[in-house]
Protein backbone atom coordinates (compact mmCIF):
# COMPACT_ATOMS: atom_id res chain seq x y z
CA UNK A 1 135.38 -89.68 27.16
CA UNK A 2 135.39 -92.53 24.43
CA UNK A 3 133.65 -96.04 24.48
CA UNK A 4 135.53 -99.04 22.64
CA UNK A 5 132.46 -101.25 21.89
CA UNK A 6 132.79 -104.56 20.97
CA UNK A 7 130.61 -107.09 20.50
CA UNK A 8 130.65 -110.91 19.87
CA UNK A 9 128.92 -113.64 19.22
CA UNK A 10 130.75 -116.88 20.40
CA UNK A 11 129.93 -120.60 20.36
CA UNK A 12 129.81 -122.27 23.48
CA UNK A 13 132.52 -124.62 22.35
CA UNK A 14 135.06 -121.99 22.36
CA UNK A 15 133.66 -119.35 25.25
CA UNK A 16 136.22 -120.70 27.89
CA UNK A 17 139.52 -120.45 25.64
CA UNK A 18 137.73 -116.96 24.61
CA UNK A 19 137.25 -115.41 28.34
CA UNK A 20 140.67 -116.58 29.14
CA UNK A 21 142.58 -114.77 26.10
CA UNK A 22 139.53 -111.58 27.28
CA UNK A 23 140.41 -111.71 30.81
CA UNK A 24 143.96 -111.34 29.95
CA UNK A 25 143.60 -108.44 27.52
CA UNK A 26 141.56 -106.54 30.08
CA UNK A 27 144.48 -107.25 32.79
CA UNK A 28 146.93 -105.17 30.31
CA UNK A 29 144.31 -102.71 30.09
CA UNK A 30 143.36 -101.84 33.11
CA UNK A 31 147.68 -100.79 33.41
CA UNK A 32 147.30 -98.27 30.33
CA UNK A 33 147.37 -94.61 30.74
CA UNK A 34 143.96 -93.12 30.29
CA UNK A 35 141.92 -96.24 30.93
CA UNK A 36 138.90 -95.41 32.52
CA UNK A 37 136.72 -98.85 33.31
CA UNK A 38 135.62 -101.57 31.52
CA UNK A 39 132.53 -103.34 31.69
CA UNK A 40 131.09 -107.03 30.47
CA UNK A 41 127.57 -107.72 29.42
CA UNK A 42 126.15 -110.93 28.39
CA UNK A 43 123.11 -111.39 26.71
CA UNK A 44 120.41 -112.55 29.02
CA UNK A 45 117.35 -112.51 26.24
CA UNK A 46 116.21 -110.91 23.23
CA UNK A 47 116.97 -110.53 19.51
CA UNK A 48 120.22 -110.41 17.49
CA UNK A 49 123.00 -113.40 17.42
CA UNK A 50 125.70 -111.37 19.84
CA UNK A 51 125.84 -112.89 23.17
CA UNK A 52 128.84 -110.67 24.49
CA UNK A 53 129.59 -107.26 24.44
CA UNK A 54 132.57 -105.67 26.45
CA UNK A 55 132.69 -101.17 26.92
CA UNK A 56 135.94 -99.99 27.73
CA UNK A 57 135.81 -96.39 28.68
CA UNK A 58 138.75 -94.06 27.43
CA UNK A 59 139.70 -90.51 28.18
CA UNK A 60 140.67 -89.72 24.52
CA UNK A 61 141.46 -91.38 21.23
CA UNK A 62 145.26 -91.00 21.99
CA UNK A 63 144.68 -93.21 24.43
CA UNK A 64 143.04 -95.85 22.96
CA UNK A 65 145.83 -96.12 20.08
CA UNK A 66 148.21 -96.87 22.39
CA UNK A 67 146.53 -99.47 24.39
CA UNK A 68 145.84 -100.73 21.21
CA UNK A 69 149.92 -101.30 20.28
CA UNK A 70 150.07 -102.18 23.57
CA UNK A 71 147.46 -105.38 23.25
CA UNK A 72 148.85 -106.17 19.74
CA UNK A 73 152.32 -106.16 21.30
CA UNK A 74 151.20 -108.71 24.03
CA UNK A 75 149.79 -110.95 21.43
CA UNK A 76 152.90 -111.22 19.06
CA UNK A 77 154.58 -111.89 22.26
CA UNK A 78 152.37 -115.20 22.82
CA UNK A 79 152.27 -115.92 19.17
CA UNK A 80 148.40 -115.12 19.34
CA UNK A 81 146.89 -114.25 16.12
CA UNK A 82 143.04 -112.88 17.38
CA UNK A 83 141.53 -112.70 13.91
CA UNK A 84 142.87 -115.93 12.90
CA UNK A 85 141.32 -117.44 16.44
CA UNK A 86 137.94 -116.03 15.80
CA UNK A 87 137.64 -117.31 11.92
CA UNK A 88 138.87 -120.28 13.26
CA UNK A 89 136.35 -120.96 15.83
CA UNK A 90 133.65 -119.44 14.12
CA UNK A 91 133.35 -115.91 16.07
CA UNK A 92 131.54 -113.04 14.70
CA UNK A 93 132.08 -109.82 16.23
CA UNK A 94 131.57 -105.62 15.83
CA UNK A 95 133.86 -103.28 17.56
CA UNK A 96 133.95 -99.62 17.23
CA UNK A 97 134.74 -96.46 19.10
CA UNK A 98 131.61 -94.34 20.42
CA UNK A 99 131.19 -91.04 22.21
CA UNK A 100 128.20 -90.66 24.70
CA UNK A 101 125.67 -88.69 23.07
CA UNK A 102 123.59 -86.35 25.00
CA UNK A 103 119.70 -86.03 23.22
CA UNK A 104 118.70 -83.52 26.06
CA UNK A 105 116.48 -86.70 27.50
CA UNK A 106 116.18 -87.17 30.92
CA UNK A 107 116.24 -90.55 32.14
């Protein structure tokens, strides 16, 4: 399994518009083959400036490419440009791809 991790720091101003545009990505990805689950967590307390941070789990890095076309196919089809949304309302974010890690620690 893979982890898309992404993680964003948002103003308030511009959270609504934000979750919308989120909620509708995550409706396309829940329909893509090898999509696993995806979970939302919002910063409650503590350091750091990201208040947002979304996991999608993947079964493989084939996977993830396509629901990647996939998403950048639904946004040229509503004319949505994400980076230019984010510079534009001042959103900072970090995504990457992870593998779990096993250290041989038990919880």
């Amino acid at each position: 399994m893979l982890y898309r991790i992404d993680a964003f720091n948002i103003p308030d101003a511009v959270r609504p518009e934000f979750e919308r545009r989120a909620l509708e990505t995550t409706t396309l990805l829940r329909t893509q083959p090898g999509f696993v689950s995806k979970r939302w967590f919002e910063k409650v307390f503590g350091d750091g400036s990201m208040n947002l941070v979304t996991m999608v789990e993947w079964q493989d890095e084939a996977s993830i490419r396509a629901a990647g076309q996939a998403v950048h196919a639904m946004h040229a089809a509503k004319g949505f440009d994400p980076a230019a949304f984010a510079r534009l309302n001042g959103i900072v974010d970090s995504k990457a791809v992870y593998r779990l890690r096993d250290t041989g620690i038990s919880a």
